[in-house]
C-alpha atoms as a PDB file:
ATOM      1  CA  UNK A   1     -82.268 130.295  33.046  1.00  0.00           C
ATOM      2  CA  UNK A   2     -82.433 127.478  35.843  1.00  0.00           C
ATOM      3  CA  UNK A   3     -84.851 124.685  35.039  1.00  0.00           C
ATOM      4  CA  UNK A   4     -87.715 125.399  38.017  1.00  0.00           C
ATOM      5  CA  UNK A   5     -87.697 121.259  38.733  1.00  0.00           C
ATOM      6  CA  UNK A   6     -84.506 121.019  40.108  1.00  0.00           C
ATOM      7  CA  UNK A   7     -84.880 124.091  42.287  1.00  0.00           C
ATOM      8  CA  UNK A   8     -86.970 124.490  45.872  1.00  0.00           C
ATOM      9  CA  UNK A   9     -85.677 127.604  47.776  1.00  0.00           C
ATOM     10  CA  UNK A  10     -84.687 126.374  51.354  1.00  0.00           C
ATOM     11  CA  UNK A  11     -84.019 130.185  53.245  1.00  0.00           C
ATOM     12  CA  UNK A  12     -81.002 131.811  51.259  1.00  0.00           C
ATOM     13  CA  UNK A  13     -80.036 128.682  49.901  1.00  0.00           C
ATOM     14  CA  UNK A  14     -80.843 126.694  46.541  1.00  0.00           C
ATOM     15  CA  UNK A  15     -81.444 122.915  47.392  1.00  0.00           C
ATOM     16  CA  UNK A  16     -81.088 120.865  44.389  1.00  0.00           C
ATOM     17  CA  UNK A  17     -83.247 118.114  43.405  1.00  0.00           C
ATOM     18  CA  UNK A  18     -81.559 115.729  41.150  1.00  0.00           C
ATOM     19  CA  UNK A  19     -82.210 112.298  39.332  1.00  0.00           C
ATOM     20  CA  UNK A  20     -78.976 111.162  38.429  1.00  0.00           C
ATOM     21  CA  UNK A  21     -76.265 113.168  40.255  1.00  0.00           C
ATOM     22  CA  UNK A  22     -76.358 114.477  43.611  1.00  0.00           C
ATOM     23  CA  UNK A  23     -74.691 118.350  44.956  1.00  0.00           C
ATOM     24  CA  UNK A  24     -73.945 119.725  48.143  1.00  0.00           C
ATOM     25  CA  UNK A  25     -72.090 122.632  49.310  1.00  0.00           C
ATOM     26  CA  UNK A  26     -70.146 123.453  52.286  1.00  0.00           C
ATOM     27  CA  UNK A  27     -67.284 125.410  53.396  1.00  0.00           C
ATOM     28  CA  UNK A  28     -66.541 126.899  50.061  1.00  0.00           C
ATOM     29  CA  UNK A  29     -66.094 123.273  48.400  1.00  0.00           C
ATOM     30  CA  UNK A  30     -68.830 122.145  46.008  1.00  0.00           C
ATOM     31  CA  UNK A  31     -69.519 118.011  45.242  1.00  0.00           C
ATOM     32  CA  UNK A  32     -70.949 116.898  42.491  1.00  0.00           C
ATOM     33  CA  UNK A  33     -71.789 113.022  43.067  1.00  0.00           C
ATOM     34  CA  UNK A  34     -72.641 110.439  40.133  1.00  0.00           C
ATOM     35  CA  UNK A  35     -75.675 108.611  41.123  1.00  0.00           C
ATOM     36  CA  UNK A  36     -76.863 106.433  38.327  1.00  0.00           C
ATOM     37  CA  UNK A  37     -75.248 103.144  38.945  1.00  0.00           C
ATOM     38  CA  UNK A  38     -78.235 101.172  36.807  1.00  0.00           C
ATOM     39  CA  UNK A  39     -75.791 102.806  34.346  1.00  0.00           C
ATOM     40  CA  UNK A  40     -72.637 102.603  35.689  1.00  0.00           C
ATOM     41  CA  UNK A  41     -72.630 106.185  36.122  1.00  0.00           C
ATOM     42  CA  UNK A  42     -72.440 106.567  31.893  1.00  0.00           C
ATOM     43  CA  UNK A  43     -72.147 109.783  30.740  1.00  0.00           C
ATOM     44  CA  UNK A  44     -75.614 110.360  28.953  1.00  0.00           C
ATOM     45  CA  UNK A  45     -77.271 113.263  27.921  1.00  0.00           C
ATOM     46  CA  UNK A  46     -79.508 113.242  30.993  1.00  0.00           C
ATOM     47  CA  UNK A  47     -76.399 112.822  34.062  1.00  0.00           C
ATOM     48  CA  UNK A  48     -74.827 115.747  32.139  1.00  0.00           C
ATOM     49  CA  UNK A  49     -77.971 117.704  31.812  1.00  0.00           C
ATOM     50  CA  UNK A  50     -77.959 117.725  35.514  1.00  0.00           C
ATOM     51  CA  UNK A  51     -74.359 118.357  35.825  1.00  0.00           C
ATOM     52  CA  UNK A  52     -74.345 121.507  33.639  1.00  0.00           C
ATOM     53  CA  UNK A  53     -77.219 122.996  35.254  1.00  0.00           C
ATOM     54  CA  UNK A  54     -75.062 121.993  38.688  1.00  0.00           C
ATOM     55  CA  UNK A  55     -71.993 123.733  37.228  1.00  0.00           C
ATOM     56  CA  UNK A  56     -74.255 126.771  36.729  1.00  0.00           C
ATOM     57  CA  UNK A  57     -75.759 126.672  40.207  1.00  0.00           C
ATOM     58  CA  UNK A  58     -72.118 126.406  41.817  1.00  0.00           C
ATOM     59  CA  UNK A  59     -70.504 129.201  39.231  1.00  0.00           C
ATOM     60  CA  UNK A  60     -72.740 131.444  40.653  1.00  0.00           C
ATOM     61  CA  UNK A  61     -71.693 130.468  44.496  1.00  0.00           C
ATOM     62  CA  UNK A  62     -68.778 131.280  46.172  1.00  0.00           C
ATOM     63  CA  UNK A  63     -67.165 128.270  45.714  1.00  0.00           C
ATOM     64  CA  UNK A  64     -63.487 127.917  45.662  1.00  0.00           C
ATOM     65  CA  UNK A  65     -63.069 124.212  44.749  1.00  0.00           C
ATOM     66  CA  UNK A  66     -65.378 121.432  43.148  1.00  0.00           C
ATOM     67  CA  UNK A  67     -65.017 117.723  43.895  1.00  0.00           C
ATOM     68  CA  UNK A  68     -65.930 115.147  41.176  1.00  0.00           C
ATOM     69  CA  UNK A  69     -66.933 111.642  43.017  1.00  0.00           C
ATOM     70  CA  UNK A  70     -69.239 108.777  42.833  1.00  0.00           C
ATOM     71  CA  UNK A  71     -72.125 108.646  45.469  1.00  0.00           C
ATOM     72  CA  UNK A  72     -70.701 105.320  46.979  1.00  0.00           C
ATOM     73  CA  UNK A  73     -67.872 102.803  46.174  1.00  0.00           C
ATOM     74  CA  UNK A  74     -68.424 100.713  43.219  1.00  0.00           C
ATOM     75  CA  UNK A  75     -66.171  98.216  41.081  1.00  0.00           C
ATOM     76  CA  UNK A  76     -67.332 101.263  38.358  1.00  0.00           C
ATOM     77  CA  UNK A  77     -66.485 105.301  38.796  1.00  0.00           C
ATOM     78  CA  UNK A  78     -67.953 105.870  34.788  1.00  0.00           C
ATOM     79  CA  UNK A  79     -68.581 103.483  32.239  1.00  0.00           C
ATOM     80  CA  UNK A  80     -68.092 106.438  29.632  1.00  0.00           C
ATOM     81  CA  UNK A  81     -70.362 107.554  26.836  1.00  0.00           C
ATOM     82  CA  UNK A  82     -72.963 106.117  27.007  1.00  0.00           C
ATOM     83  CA  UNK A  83     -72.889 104.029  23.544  1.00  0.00           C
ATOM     84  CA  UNK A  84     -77.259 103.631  23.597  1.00  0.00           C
ATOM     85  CA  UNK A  85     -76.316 107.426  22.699  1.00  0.00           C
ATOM     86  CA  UNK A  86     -73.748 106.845  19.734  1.00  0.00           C
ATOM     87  CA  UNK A  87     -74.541 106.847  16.289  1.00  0.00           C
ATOM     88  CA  UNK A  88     -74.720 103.382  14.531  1.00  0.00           C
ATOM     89  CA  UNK A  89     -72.301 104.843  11.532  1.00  0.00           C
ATOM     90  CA  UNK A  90     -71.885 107.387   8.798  1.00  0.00           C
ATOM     91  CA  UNK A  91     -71.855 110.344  10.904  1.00  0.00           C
ATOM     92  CA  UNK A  92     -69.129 111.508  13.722  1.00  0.00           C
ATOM     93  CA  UNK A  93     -69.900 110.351  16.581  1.00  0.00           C
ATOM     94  CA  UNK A  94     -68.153 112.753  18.877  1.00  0.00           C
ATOM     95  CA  UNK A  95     -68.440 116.024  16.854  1.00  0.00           C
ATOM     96  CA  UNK A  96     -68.131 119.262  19.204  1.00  0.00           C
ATOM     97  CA  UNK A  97     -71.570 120.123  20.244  1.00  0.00           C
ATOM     98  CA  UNK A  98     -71.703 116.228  21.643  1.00  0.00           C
ATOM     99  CA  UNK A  99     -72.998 116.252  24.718  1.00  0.00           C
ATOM    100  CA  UNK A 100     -69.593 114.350  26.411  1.00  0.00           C
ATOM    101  CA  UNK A 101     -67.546 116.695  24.409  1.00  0.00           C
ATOM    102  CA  UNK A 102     -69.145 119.883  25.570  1.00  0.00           C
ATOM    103  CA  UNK A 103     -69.445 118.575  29.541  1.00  0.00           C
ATOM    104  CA  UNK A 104     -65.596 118.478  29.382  1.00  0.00           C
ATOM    105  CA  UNK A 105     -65.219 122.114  28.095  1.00  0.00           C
ATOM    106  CA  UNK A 106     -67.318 123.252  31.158  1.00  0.00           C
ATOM    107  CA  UNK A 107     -65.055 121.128  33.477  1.00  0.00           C
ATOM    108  CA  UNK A 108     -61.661 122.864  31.906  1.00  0.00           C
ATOM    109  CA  UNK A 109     -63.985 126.115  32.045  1.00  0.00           C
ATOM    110  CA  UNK A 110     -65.020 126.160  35.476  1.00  0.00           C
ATOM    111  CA  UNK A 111     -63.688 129.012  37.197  1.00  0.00           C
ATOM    112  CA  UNK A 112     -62.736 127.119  40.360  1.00  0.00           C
ATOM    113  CA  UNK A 113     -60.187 123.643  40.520  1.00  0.00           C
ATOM    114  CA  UNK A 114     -61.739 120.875  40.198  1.00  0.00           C
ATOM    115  CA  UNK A 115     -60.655 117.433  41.582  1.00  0.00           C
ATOM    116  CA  UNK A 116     -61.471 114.295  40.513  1.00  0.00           C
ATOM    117  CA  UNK A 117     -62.064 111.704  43.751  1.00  0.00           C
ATOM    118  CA  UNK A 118     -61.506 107.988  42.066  1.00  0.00           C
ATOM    119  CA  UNK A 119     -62.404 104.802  44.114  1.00  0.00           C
ATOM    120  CA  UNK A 120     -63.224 102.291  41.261  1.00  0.00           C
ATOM    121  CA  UNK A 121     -62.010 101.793  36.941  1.00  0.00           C
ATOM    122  CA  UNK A 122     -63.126 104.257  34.878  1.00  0.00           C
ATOM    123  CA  UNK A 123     -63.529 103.832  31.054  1.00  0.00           C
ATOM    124  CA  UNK A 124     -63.729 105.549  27.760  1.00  0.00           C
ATOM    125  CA  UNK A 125     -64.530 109.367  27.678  1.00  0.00           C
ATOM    126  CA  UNK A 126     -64.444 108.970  31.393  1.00  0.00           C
ATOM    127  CA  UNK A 127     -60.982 109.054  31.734  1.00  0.00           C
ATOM    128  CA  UNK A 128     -60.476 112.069  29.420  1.00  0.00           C
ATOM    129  CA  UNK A 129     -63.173 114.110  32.098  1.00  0.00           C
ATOM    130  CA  UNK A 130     -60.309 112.719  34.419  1.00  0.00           C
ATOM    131  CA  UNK A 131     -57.583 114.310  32.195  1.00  0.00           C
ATOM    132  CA  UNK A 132     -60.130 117.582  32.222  1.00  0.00           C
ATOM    133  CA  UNK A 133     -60.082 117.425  36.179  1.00  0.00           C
ATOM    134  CA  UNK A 134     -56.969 119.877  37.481  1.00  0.00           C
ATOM    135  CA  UNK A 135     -56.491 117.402  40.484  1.00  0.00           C
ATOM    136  CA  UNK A 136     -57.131 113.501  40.351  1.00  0.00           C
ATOM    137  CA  UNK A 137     -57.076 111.652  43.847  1.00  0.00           C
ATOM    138  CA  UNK A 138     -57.378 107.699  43.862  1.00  0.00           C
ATOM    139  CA  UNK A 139     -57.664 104.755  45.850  1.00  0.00           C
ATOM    140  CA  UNK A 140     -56.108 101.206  44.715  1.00  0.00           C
ATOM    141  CA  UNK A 141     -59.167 100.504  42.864  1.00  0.00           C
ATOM    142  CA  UNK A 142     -59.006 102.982  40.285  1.00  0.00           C
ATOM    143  CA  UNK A 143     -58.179 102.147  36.841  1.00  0.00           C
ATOM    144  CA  UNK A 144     -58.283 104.307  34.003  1.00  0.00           C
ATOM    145  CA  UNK A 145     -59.207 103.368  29.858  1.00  0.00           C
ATOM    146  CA  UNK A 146     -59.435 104.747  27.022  1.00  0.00           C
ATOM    147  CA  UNK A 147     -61.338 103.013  24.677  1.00  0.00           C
ATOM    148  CA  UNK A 148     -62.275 104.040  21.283  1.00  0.00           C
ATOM    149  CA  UNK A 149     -60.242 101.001  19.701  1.00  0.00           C
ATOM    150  CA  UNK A 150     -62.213  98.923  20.802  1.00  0.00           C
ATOM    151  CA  UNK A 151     -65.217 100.451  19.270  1.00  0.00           C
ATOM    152  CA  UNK A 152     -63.794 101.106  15.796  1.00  0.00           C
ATOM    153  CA  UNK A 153     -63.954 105.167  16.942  1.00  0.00           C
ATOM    154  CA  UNK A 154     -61.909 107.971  16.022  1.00  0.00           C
ATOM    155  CA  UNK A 155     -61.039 110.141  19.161  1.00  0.00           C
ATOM    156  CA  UNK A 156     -60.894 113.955  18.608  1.00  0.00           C
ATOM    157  CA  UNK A 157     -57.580 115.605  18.214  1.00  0.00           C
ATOM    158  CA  UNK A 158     -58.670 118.064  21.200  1.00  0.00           C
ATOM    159  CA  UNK A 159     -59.602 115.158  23.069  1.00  0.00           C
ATOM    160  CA  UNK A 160     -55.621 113.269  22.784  1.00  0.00           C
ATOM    161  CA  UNK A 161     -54.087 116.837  23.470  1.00  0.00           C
ATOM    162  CA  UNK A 162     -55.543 116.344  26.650  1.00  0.00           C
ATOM    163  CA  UNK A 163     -53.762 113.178  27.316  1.00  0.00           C
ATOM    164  CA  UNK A 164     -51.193 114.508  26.121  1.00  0.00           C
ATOM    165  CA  UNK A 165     -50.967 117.331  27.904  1.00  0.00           C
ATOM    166  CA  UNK A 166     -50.548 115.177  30.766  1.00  0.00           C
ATOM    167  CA  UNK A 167     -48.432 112.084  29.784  1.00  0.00           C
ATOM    168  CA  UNK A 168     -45.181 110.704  28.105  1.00  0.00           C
ATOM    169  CA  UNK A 169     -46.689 110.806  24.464  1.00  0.00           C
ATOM    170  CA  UNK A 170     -45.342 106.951  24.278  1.00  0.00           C
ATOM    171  CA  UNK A 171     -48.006 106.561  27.793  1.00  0.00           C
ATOM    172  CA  UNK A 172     -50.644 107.948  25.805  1.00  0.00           C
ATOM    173  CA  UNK A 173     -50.139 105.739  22.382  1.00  0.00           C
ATOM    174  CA  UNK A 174     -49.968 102.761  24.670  1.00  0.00           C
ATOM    175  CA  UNK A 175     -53.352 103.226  26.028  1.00  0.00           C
ATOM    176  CA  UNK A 176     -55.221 104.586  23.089  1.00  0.00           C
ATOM    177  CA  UNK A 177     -53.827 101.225  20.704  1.00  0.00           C
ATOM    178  CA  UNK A 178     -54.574  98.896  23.385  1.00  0.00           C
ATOM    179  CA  UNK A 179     -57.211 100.054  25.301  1.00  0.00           C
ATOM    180  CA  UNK A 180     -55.920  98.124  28.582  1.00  0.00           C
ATOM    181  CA  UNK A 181     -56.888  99.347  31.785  1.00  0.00           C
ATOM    182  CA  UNK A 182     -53.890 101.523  33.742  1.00  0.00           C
ATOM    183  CA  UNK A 183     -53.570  99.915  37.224  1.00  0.00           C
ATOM    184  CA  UNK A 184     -53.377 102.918  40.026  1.00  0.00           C
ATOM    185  CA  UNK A 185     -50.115 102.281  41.075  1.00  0.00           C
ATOM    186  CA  UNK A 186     -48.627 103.364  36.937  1.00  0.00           C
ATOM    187  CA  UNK A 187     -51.493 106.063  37.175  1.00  0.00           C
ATOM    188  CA  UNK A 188     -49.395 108.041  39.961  1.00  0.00           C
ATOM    189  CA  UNK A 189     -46.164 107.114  38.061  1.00  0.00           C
ATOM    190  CA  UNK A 190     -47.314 108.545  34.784  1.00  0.00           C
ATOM    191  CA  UNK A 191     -49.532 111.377  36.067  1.00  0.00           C
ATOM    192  CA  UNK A 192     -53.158 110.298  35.925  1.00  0.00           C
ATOM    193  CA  UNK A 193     -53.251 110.519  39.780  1.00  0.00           C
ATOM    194  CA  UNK A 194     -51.606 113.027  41.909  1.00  0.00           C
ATOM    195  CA  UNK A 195     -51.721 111.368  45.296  1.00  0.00           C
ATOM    196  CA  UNK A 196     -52.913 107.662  45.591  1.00  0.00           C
ATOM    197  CA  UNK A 197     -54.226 106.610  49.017  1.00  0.00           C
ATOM    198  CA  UNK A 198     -55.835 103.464  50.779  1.00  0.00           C
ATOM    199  CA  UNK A 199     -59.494 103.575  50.537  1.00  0.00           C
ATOM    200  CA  UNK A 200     -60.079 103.962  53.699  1.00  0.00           C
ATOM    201  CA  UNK A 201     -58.361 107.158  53.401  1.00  0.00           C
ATOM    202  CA  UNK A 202     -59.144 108.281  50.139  1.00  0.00           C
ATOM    203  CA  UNK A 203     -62.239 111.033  51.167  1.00  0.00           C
ATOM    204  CA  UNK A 204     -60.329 112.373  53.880  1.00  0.00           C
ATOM    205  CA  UNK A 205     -57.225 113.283  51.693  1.00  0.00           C
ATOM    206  CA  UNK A 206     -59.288 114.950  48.888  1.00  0.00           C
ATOM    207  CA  UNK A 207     -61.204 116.939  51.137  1.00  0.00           C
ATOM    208  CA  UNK A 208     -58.385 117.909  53.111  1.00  0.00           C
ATOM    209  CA  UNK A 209     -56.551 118.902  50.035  1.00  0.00           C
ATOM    210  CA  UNK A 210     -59.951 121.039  48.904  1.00  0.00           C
ATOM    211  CA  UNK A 211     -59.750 122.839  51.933  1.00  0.00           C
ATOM    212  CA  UNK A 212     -55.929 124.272  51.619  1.00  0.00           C
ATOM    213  CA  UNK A 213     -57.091 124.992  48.399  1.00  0.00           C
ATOM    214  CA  UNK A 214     -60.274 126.922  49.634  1.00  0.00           C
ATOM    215  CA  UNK A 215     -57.923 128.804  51.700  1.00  0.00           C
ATOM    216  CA  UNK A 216     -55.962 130.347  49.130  1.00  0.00           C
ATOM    217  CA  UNK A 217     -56.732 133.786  47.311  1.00  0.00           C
ATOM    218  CA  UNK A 218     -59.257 132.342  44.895  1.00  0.00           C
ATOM    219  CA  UNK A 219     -58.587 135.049  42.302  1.00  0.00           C
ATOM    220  CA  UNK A 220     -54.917 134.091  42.159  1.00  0.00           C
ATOM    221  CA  UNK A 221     -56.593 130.335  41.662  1.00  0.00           C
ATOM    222  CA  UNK A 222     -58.584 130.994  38.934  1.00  0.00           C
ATOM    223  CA  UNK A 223     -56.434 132.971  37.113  1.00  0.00           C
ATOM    224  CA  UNK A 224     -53.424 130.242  37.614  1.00  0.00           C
ATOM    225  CA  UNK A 225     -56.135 127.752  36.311  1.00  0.00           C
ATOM    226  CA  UNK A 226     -57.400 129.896  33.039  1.00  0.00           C
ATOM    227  CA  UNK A 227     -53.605 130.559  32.790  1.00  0.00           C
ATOM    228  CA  UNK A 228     -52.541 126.611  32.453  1.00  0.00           C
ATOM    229  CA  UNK A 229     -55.313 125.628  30.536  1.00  0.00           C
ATOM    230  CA  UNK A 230     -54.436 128.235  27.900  1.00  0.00           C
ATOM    231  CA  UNK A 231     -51.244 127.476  28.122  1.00  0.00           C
ATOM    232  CA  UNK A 232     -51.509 123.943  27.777  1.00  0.00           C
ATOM    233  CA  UNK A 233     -54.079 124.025  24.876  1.00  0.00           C
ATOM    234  CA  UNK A 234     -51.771 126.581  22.976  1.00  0.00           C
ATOM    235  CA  UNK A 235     -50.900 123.978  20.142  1.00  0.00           C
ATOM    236  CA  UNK A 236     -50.688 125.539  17.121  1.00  0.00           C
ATOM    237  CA  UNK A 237     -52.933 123.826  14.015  1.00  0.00           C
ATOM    238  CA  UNK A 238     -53.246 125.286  10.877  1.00  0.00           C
ATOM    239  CA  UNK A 239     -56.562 124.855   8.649  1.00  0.00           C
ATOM    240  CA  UNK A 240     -55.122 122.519   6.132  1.00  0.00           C
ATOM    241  CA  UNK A 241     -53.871 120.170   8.964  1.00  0.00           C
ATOM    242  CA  UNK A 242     -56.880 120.260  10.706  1.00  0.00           C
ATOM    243  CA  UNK A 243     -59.010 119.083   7.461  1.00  0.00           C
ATOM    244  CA  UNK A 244     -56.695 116.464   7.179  1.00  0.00           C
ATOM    245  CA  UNK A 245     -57.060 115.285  10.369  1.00  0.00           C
ATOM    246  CA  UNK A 246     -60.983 115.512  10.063  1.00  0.00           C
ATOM    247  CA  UNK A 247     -60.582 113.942   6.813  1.00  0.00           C
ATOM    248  CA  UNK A 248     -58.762 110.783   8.523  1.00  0.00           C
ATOM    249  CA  UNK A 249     -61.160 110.798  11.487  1.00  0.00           C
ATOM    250  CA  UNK A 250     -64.155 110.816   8.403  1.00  0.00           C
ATOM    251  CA  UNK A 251     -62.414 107.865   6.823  1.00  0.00           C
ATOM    252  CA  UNK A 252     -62.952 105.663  10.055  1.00  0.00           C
ATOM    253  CA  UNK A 253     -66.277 106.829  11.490  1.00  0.00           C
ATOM    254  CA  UNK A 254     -67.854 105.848   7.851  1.00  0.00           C
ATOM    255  CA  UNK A 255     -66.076 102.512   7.706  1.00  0.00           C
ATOM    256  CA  UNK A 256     -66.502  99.364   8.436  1.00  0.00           C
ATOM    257  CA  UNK A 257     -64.819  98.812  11.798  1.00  0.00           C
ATOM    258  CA  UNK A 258     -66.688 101.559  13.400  1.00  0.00           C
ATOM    259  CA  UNK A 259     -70.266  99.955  12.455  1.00  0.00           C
ATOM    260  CA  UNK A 260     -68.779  96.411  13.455  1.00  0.00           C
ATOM    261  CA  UNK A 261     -67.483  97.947  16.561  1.00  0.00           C
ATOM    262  CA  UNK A 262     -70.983  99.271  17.537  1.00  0.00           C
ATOM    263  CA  UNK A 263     -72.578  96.438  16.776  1.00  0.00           C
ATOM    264  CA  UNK A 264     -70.384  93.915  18.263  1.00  0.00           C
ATOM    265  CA  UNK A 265     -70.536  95.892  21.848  1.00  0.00           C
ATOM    266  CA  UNK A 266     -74.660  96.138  21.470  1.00  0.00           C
ATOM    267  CA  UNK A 267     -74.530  92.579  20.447  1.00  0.00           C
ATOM    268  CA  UNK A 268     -72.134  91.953  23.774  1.00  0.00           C
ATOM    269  CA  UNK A 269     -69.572  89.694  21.814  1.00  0.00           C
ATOM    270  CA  UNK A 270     -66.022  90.867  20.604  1.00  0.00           C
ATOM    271  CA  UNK A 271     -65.805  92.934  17.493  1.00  0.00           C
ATOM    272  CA  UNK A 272     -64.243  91.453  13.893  1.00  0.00           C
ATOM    273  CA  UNK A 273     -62.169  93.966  12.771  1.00  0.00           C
ATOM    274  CA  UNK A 274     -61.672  94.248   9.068  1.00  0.00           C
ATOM    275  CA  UNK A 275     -58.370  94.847   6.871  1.00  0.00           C
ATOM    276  CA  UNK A 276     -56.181  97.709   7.842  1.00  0.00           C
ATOM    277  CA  UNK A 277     -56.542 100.546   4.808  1.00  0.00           C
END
C-alpha cells in the first residue's frame, strides 16, 4: 500500500511529493534524484524510505529504464550509510534486513536496468549501490570508496561478491584494505564505469544511452537482467562456511576497532586501531 503523503493524483498520472529524493517520468525512462545534500545525499532510513516507495511507484509503470543521479552537481554523489544510523558496537551493523542492505536488493531486483549517472566521489555503501546499478556513467569527478576499514566494520560477504562480480579480485582487495578513493579514469579501466564523459556531456550520454535501451523489447531486457544477476550471484556457500564467515564478521563488529572506529569518525579525528588478533 502507497503511503497517501507522497501521492496527489494529477489526471492519469501519480505526481510524487518527496522530501529527500526527487522522481520524474518520461518517455519510458524513470529518474530517481538524491536531494538531501545537508547530508551529502547519505543513505538513511528516510532517503530510502522514499526511494522504495519510488521503486514501487515506477514497478508498476511502464518503465523500461531507471536512472540513478544526484539533483545537481556536487563535490559529493553519496556519503554512504549514514553512520548517525550505525550501531555504536556489539551488534552487526549491516545485518540483512538493514535498511542500506535491503535498498540494494530492490536495485538488483528491479525489473527494468538501472543506470547509475555519477558527477562527484561517492563513498562507503554508496559505491556498492554503484556495483548494484547494471550501467554506471561518470564524469571526471567521480570517485568511488569503499570504506568499512576505516570504520573498524566488517562488510557482508554478499556485499564483496558484488565487487567482485565486477572487478579483478586483486582491484577489489586494494580498495577494501585501503579505502582510497578510485580516480574515474582507473574506474573505466577496471569496470566501475562503463563510459566516462566530460561533464558537460555527462546527462546527455546517459540519457541517450536510456533511450536505445527503452527501445529494445523490454521483456528480452528484463529477462537478460534477472538472467545475469542470477548468474552472477550463483556462488556456491555451504552452511558451515557461511557460519564461519559470520563467525569472523562477529569477531570484529564486537571488538575493539569497530567501537574505536565509530567513535573516532563521531568524534571527527582519525581512529587508533588496536593490535591485529
Amino acid at each position: 500500500m502507497l503511503p497517501n503523503r507522497w501521492m496527489a493524483k494529477t489526471g492519469r498520472k501519480h505526481k510524487m511529493n518527496y522530501q529527500y529524493i526527487k522522481t520524474e517520468q518520461a518517455d519510458l525512462i524513470a529518474t530517481i534524484r538524491f536531494n538531501h545534500y545537508g547530508k551529502r545525499n547519505a543513505l538513511s532510513e528516510c532517503l530510502i524510505e522514499e526511494m522504495h516507495h519510488a521503486l514501487e511507484v515506477f514497478g508498476k509503470e511502464d518503465v523500461r529504464v531507471l536512472v540513478l543521479r544526484s539533483d545537481q552537481k556536487n563535490k559529493v554523489w553519496s556519503a554512504g550509510h549514514d553512520v548517525m544510523e550505525l550501531p555504536r558496537s556489539e551488534r552487526d551493523p549491516l545485518p540483512a534486513d538493514d535498511p542500506v542492505m535491503v535498498l540494494l536488493k530492490s536495485i538488483r531486483a528491479f525489473r527494468a536496468p538501472v543506470i547509475a549517472m555519477v558527477d562527484g566521489s561517492v563513498w562507503g555503501a554508496s559505491t556498492d549501490l554503484i556495483m548494484s546499478c547494471d550501467i554506471a556513467m561518470g564524469d571526471h569527478d567521480s570517485t568511488f570508496a569503499i570504506t568499512p576499514a576505516k570504520l573498524g566494520l566488517p562488510y557482508t560477504a554478499s556485499g564483496i561478491l558484488h565487487f567482485m562480480s565486477r572487478m579483478p579480485l586483486n582491484v577489489v582487495k586494494e580498495m577494501f584494505l585501503t579505502a582510497d578513493p578510485i580516480g574515474a579514469d582507473r574506474a573505466l579501466q577496471i569496470g566501475i564505469l562503463n563510459h566516462l564523459y566530460v561533464s558537460s556531456e555527462l546527462e546527455a550520454k546517459t540519457y541517450q544511452m536510456a533511450r536505445t535501451i527503452a527501445s529494445r523489447s523490454p521483456q528480452a531486457n528484463s529477462v537478460l537482467k534477472a538472467q545475469a544477476q542470477m548468474l552472477s550471484d550463483a556462488a556456491v556457500m555451504n552452511p558451515a562456511v557461511f557460519e564461519h564467515l559470520q563467525s569472523l564478521r562477529k569477531n570484529v563488529y564486537m571488538g575493539s576497532d569497530y567501537r574505536e572506529g565509530i567513535t573516532a569518525f563521531l568524534e571527527k579525528r582519525d581512529p587508533v586501531f588496536g593490535q591485529a588478533k
